[in-house]
N, C-alpha and C. Protein backbone atom coordinates (compact mmCIF):
# COMPACT_ATOMS: atom_id res chain seq x y z
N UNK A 1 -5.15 -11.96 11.29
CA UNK A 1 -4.72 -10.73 10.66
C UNK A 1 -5.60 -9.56 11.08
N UNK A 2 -6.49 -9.95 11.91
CA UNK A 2 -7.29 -8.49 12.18
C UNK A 2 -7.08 -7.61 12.90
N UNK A 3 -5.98 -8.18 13.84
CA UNK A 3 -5.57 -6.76 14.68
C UNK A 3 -3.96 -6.71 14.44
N UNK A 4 -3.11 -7.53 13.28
CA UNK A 4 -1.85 -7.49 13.34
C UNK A 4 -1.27 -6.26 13.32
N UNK A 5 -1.84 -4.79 12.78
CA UNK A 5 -1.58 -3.69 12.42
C UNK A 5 -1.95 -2.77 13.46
N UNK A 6 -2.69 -3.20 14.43
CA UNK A 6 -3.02 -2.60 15.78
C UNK A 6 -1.91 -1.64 15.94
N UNK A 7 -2.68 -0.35 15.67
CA UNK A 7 -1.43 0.86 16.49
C UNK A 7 -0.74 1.29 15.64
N UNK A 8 -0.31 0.35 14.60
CA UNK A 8 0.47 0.66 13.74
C UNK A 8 0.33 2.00 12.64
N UNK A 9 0.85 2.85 12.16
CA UNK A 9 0.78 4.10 11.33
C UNK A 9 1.64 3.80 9.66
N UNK A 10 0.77 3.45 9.05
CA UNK A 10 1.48 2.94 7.27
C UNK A 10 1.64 4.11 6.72
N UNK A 11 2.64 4.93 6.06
CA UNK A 11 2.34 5.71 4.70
C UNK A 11 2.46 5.06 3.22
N UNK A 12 1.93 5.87 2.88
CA UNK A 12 1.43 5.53 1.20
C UNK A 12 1.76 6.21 0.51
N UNK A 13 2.93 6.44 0.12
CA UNK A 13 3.32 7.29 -0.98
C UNK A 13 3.07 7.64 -2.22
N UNK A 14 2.78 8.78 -2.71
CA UNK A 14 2.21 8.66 -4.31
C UNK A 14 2.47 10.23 -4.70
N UNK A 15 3.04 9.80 -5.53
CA UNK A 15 2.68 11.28 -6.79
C UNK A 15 1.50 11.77 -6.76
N UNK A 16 1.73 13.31 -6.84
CA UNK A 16 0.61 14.45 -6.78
C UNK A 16 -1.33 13.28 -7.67
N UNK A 17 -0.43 12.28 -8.64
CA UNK A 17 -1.22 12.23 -9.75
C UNK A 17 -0.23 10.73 -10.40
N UNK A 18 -0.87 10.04 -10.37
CA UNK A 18 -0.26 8.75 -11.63
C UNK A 18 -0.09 7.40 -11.13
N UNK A 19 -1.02 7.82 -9.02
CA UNK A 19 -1.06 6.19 -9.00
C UNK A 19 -1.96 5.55 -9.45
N UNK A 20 -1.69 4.33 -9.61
CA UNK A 20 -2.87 3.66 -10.08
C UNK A 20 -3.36 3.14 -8.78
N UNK A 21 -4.69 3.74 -8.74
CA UNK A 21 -5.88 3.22 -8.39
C UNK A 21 -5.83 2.23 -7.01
N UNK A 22 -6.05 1.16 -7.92
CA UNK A 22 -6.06 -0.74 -7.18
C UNK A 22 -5.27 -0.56 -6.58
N UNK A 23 -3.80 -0.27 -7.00
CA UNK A 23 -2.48 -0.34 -6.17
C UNK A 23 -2.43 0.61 -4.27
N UNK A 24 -3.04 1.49 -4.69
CA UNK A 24 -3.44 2.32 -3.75
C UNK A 24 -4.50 1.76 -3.30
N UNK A 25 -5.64 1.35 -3.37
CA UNK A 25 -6.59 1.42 -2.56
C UNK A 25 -6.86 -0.54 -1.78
N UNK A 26 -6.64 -1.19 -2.68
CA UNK A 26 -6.51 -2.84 -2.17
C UNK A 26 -5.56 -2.77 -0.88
N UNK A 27 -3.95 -2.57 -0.87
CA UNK A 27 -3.36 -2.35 0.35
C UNK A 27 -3.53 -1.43 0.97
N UNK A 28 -4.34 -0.01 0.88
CA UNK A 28 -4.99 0.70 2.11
C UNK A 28 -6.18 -0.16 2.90
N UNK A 29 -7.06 -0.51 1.95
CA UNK A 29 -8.07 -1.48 2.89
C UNK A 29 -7.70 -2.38 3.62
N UNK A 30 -6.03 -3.50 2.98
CA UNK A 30 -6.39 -4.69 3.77
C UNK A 30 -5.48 -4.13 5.20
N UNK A 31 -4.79 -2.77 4.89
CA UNK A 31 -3.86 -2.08 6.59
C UNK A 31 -5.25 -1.53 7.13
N UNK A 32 -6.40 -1.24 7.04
CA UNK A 32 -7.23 -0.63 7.48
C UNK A 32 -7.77 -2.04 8.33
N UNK A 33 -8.08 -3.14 7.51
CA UNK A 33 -8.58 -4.81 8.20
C UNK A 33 -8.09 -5.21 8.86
N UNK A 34 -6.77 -4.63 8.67
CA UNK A 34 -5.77 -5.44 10.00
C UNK A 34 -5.08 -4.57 10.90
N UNK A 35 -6.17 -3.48 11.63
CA UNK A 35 -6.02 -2.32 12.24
C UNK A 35 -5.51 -1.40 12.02
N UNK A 36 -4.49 -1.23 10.81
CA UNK A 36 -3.67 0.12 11.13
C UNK A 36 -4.45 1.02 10.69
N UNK A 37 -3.74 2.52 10.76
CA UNK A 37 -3.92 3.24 10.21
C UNK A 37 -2.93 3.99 9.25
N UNK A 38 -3.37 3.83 7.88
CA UNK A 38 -2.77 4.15 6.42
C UNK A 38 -2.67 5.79 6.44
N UNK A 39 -1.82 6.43 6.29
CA UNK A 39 -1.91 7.67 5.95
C UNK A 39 -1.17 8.05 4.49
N UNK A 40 -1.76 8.77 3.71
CA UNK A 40 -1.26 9.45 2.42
C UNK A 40 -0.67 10.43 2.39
N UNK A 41 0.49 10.25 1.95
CA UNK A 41 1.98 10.95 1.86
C UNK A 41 2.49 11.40 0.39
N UNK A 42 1.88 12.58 0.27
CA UNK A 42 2.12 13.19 -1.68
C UNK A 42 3.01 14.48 -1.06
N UNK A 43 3.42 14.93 -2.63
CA UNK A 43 4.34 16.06 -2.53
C UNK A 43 3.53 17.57 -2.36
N UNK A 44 2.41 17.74 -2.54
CA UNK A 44 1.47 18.56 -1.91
C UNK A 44 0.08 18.33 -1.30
N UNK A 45 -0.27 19.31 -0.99
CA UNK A 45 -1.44 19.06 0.07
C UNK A 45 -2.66 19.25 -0.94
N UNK A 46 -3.91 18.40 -0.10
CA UNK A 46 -5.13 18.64 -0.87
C UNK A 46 -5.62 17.64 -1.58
N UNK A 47 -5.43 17.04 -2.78
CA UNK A 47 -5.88 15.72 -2.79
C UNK A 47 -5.04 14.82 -4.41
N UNK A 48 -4.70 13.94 -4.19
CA UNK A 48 -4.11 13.19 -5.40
C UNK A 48 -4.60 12.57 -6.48
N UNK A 49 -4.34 12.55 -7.72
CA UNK A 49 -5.53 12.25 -8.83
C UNK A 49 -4.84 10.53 -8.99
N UNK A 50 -5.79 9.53 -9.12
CA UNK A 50 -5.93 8.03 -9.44
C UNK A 50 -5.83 7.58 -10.53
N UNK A 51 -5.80 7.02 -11.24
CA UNK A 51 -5.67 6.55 -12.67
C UNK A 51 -6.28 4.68 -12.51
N UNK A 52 -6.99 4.43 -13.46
CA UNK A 52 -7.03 3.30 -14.19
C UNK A 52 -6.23 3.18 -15.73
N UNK A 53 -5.08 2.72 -15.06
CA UNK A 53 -4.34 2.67 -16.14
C UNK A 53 -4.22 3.97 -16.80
N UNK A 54 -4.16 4.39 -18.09
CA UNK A 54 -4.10 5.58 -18.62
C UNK A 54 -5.21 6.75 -18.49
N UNK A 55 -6.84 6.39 -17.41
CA UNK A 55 -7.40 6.63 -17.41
C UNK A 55 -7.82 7.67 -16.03
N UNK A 56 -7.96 8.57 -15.83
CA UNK A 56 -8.26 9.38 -14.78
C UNK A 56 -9.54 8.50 -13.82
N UNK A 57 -9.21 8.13 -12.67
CA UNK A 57 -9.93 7.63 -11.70
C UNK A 57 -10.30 8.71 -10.83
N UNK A 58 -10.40 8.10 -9.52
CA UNK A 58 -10.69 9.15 -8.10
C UNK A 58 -9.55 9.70 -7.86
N UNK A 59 -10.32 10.92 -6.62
CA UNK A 59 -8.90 11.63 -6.09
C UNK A 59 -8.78 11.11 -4.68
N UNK A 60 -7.79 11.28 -3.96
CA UNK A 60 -8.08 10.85 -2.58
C UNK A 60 -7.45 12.15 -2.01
N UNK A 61 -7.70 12.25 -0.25
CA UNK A 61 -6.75 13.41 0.25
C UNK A 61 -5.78 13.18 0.79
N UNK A 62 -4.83 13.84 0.99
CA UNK A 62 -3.39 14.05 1.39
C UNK A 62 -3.29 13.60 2.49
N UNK A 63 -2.85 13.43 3.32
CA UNK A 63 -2.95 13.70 5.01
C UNK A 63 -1.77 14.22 5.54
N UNK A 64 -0.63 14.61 4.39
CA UNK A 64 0.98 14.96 5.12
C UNK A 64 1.60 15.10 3.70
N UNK A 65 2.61 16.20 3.35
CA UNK A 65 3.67 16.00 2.52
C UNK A 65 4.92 15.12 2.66
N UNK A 66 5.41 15.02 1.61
CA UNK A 66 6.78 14.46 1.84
C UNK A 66 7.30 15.46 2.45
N UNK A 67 7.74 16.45 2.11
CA UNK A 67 8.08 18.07 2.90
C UNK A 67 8.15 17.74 4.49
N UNK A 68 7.04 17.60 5.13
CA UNK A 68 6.30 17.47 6.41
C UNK A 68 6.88 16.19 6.95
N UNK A 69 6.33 15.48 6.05
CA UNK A 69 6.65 13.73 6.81
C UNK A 69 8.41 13.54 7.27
N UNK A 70 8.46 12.18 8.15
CA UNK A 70 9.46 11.73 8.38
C UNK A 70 9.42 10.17 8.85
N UNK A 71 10.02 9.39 8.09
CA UNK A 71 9.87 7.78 8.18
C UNK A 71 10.04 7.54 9.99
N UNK A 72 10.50 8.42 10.80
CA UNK A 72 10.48 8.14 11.99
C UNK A 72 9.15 8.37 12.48
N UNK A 73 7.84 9.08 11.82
CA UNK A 73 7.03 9.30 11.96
C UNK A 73 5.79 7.72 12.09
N UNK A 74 5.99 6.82 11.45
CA UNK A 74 5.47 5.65 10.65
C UNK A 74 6.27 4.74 10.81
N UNK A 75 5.26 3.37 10.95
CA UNK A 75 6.02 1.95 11.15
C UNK A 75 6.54 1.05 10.09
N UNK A 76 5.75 1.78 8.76
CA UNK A 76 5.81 1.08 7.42
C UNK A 76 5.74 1.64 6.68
N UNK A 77 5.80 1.52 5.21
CA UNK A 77 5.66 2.22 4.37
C UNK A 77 5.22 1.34 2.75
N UNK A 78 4.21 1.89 2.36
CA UNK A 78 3.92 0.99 0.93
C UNK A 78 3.71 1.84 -0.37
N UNK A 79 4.63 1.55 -1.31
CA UNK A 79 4.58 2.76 -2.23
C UNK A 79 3.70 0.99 -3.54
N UNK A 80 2.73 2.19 -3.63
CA UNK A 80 2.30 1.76 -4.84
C UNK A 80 2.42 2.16 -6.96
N UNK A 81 2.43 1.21 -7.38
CA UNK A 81 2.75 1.71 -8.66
C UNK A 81 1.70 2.45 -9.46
N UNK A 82 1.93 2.16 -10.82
CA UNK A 82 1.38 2.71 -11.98
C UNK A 82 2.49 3.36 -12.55
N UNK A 83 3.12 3.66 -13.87
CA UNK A 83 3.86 3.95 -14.74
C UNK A 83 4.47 4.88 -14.00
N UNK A 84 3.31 5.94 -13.82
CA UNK A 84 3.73 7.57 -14.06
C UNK A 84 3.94 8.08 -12.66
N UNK A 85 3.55 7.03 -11.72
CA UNK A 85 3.72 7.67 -10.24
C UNK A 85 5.04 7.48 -9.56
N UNK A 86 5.33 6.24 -10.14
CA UNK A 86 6.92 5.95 -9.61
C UNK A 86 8.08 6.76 -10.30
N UNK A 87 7.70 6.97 -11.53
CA UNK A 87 8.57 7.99 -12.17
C UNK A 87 8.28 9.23 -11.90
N UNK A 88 7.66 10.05 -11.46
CA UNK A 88 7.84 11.31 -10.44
C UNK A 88 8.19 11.35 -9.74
N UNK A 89 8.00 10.34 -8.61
CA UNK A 89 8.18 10.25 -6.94
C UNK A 89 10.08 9.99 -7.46
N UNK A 90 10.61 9.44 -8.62
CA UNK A 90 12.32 9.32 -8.65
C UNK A 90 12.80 10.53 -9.08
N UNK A 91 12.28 11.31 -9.43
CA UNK A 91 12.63 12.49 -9.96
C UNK A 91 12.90 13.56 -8.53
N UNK A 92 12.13 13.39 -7.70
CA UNK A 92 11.62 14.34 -6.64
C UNK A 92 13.34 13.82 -5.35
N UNK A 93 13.58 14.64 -4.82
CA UNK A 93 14.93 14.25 -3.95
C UNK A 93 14.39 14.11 -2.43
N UNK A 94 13.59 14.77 -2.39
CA UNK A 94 12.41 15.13 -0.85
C UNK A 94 11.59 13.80 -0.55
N UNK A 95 11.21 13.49 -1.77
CA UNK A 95 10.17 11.61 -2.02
C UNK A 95 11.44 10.83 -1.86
N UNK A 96 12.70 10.45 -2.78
CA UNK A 96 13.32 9.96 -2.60
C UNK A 96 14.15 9.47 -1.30
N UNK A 97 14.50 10.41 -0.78
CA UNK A 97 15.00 11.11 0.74
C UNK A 97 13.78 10.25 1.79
N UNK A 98 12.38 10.26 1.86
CA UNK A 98 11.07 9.69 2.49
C UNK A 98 11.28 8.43 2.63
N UNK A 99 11.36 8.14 1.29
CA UNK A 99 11.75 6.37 1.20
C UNK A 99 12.82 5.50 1.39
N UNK A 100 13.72 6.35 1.29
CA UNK A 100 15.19 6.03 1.73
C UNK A 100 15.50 5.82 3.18
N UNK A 101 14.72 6.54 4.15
CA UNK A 101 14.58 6.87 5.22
C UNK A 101 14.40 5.79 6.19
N UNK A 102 13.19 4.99 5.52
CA UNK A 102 12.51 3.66 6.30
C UNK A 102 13.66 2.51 5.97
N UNK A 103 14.38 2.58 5.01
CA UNK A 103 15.95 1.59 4.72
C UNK A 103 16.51 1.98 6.06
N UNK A 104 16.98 3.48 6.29
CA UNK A 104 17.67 3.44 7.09
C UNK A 104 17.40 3.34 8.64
N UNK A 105 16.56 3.00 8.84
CA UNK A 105 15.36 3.17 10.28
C UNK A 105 15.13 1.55 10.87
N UNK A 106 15.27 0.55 9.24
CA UNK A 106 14.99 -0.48 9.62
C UNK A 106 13.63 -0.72 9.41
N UNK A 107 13.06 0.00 8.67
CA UNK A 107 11.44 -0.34 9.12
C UNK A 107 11.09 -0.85 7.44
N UNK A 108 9.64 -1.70 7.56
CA UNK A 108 9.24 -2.44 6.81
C UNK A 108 9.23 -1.74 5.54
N UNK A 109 9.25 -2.19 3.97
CA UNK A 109 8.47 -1.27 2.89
C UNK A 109 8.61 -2.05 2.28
N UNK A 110 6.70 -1.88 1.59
CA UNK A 110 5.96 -2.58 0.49
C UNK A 110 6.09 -1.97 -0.45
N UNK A 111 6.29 -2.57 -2.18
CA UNK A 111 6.27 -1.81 -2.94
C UNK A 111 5.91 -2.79 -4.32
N UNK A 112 4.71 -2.03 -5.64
CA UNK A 112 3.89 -2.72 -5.65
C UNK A 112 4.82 -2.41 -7.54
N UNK A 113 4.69 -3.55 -8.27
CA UNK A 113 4.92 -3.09 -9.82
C UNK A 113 5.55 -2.17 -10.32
N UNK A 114 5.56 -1.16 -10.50
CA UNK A 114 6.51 -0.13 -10.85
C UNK A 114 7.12 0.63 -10.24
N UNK A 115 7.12 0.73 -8.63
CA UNK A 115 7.20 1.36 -7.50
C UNK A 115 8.81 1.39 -7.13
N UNK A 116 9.47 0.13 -7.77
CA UNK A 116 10.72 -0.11 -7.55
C UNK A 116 11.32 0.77 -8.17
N UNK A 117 10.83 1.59 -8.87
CA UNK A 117 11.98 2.63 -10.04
C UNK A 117 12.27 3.56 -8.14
N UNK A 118 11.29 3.95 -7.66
CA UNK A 118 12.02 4.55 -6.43
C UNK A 118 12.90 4.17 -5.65
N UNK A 119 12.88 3.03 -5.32
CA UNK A 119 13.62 2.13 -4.73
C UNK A 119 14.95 2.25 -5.42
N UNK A 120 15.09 1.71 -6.51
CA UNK A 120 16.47 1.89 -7.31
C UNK A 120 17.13 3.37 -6.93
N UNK A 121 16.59 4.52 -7.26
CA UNK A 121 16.67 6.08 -7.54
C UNK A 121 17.27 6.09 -5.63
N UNK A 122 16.73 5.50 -4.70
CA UNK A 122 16.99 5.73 -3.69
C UNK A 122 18.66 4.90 -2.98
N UNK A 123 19.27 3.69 -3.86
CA UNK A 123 19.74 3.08 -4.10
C UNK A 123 19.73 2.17 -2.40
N UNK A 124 18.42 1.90 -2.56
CA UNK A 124 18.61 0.66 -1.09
C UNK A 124 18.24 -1.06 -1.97
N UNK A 125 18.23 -1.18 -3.24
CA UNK A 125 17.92 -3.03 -3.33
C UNK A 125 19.51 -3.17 -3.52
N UNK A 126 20.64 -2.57 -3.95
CA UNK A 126 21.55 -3.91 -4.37
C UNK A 126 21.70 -4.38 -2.88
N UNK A 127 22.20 -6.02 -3.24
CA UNK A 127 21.94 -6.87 -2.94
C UNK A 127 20.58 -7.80 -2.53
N UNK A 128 19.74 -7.04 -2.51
CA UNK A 128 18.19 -7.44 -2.44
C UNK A 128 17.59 -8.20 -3.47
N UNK A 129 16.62 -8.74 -3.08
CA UNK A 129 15.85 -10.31 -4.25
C UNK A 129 14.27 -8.81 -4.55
N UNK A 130 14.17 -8.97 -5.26
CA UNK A 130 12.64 -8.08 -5.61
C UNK A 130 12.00 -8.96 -7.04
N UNK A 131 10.53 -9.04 -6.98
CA UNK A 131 10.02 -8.96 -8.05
C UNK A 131 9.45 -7.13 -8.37
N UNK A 132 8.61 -7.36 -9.94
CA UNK A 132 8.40 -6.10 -9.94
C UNK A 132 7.49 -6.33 -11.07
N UNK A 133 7.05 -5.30 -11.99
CA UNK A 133 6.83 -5.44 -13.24
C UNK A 133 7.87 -5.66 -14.36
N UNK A 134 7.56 -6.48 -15.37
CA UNK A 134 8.67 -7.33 -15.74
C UNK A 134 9.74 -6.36 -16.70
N UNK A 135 9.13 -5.27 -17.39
CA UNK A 135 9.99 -4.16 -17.58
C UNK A 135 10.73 -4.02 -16.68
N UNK A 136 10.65 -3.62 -15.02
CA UNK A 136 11.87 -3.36 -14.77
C UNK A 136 13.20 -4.20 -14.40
N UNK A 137 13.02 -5.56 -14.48
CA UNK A 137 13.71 -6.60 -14.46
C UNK A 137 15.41 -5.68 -14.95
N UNK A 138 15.64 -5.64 -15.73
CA UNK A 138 17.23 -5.21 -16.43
C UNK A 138 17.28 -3.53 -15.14
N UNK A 139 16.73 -2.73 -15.13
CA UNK A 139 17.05 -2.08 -14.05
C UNK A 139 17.17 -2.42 -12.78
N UNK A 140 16.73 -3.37 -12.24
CA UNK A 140 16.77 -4.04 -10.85
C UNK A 140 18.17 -4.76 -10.82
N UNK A 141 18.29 -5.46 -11.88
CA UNK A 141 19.48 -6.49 -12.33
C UNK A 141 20.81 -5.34 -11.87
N UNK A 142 20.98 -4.11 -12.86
CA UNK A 142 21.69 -3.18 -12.94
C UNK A 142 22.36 -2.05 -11.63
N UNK A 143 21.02 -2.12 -10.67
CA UNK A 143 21.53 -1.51 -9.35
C UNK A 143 21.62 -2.58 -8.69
N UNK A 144 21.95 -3.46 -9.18
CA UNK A 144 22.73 -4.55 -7.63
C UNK A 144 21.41 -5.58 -7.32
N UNK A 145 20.32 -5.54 -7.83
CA UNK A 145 19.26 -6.25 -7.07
C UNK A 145 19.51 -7.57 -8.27
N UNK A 146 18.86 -8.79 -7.45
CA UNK A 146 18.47 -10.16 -7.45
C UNK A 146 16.57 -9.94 -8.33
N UNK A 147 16.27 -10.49 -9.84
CA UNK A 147 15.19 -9.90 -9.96
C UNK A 147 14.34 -11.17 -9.74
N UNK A 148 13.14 -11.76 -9.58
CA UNK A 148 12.57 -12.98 -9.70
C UNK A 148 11.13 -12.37 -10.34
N UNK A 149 10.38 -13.91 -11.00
CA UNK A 149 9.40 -13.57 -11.46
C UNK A 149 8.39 -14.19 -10.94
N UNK A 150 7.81 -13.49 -9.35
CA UNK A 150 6.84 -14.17 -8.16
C UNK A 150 5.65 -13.14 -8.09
N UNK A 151 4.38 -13.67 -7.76
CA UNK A 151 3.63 -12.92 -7.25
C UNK A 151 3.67 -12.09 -6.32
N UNK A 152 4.46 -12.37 -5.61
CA UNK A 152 5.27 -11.74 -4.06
C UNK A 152 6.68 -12.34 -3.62
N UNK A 153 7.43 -11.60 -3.55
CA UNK A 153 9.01 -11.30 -2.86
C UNK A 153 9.27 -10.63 -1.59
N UNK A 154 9.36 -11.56 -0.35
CA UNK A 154 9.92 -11.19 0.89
C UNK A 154 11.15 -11.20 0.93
N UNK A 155 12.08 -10.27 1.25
CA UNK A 155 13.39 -10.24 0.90
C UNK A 155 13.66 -9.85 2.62
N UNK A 156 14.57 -10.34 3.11
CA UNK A 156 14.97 -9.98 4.85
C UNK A 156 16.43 -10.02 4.70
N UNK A 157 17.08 -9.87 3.42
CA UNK A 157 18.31 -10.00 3.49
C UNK A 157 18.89 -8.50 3.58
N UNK A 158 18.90 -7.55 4.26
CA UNK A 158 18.87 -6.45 4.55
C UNK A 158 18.94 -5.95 5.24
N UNK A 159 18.76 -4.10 5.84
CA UNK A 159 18.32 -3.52 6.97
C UNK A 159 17.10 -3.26 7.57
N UNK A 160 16.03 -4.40 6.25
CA UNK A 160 14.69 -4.04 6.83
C UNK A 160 13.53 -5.04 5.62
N UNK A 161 12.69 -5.49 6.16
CA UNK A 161 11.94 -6.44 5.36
C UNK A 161 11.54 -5.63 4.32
N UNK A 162 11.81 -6.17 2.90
CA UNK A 162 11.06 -5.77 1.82
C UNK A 162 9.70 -6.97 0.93
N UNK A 163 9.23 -6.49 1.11
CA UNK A 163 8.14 -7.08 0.45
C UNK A 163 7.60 -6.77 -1.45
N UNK A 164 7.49 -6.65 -2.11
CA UNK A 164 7.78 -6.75 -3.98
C UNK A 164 6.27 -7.35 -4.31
N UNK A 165 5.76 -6.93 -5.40
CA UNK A 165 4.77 -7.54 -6.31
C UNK A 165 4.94 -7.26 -7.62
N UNK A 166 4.63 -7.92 -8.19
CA UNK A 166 4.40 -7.88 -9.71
C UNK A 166 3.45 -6.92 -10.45
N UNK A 167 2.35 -7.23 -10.19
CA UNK A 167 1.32 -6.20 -10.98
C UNK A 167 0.03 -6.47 -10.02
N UNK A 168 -1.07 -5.45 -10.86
CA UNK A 168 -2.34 -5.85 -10.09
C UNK A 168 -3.18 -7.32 -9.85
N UNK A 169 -2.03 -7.53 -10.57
CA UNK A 169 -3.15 -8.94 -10.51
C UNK A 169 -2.70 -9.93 -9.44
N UNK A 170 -1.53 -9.61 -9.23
CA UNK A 170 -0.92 -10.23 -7.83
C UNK A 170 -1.32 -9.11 -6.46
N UNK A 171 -2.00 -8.06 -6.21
CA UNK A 171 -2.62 -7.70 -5.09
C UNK A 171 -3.35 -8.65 -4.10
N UNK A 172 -3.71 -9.37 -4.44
CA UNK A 172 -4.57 -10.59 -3.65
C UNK A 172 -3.52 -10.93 -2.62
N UNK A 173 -2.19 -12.06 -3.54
CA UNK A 173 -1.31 -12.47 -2.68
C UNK A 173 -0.38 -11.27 -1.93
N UNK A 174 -0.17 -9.94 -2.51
CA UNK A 174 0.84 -8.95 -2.28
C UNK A 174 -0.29 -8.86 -0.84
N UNK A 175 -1.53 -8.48 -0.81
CA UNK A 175 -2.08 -8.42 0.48
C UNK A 175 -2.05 -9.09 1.85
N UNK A 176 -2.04 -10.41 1.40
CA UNK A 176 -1.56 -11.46 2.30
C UNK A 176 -0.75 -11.41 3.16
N UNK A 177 0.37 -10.26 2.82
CA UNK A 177 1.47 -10.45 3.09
C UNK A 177 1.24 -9.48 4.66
N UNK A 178 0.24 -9.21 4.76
CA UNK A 178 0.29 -8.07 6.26
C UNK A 178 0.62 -8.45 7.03
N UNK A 179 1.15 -10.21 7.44
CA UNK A 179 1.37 -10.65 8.20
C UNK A 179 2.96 -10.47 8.40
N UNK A 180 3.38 -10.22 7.25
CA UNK A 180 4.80 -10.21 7.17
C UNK A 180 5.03 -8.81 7.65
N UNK A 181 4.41 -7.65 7.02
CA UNK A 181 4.67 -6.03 7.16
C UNK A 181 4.36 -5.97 8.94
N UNK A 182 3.33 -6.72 9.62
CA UNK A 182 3.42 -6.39 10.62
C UNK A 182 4.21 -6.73 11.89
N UNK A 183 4.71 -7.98 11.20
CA UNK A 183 5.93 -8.76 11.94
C UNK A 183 7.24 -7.88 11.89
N UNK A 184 7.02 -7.02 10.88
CA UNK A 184 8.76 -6.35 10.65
C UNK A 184 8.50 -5.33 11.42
N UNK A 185 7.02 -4.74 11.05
CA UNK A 185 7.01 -3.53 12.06
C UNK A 185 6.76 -3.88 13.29
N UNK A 186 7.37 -4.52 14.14
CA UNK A 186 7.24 -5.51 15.58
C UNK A 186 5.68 -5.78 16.12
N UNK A 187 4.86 -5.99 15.85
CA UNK A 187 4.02 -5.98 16.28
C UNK A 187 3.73 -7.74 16.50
């Protein structure tokens, strides 16, 4: 896994403010271990506020808007959760539109616990298998998706590998999975 990401360009999508933390920073390190390079993709420039849970964490910096960006830009894409980040990024048509993008491109996307509310909002799972956080189970069910209750969900039944986690506590195995994100993104 140490050079599977060689070359490769990940974005990381997140609200101005409400990702959590771990979710963001565990799968930036292990695309950083396995060569790529992760770039951060918010709806403005300058830097994004972190959360532990309900709790204000670090900020990190931007490196591109959604505005700016374009999934043809990037080989992958990993939106991480926390409550409040996935529910902005569905609200937003420009974020939505970002993520929708890599569905239609074919290209890989990770997405971590609550992250799927975008996914839905973008309407690329029906027919797709996803885990998630177990709240969103009846919304996944509802846009067409297959829900399971796994530490990790590779789904290839599609236009493009999706990969699913549960919560933070499945990051370990959700990490693992670079082997999979980098296989989709041909490498």
């Amino acid at each position: 896994m140490a050079t599977s990401l060689q070359g490769k360009t990940v974005a990381f999508l997140v609200a101005p403010e409400g990702v959590e933390q771990v979710e963001l920073t565990g799968p930036w390190q292990a695309v950083l271990g396995a060569g790529g390079e992760p770039k951060l993709v918010s709806g403005k420039s300058g830097r994004i506020q972190a959360f532990h849970h309900l709790d204000k964490a670090d900020t990190f910096p931007v490196d591109t808007t959604w505005e700016d960006a374009r999934a043809a830009d990037f080989d992958a894409l990993v939106l991480p959760g926390g409550v409040a980040n996935p529910d902005f990024l569905r609200t937003d048509e420009k974020a939505v539109a970002f993520a929708r993008g890599f569905f239609e491109e074919g290209k890989p996307v990770a997405a971590i616990c609550h992250a799927a509310w975008t996914l839905i909002e973008a309407d690329v799972v029906r027919g797709r298998t996803l885990t998630s956080w177990p709240s969103l189970r009846t919304d996944l069910r509802n846009a067409g998706a297959t829900w399971v209750d796994e530490e990790v969900e590779v789904c290839t039944g599609g236009p493009n590998t999706l990969i699913t986690s549960r919560r933070p506590d499945d990051l370990k195995a959700f990490q693992e999975t670079d082997a999979t994100l980098s296989a989709a993104a041909g490498t």
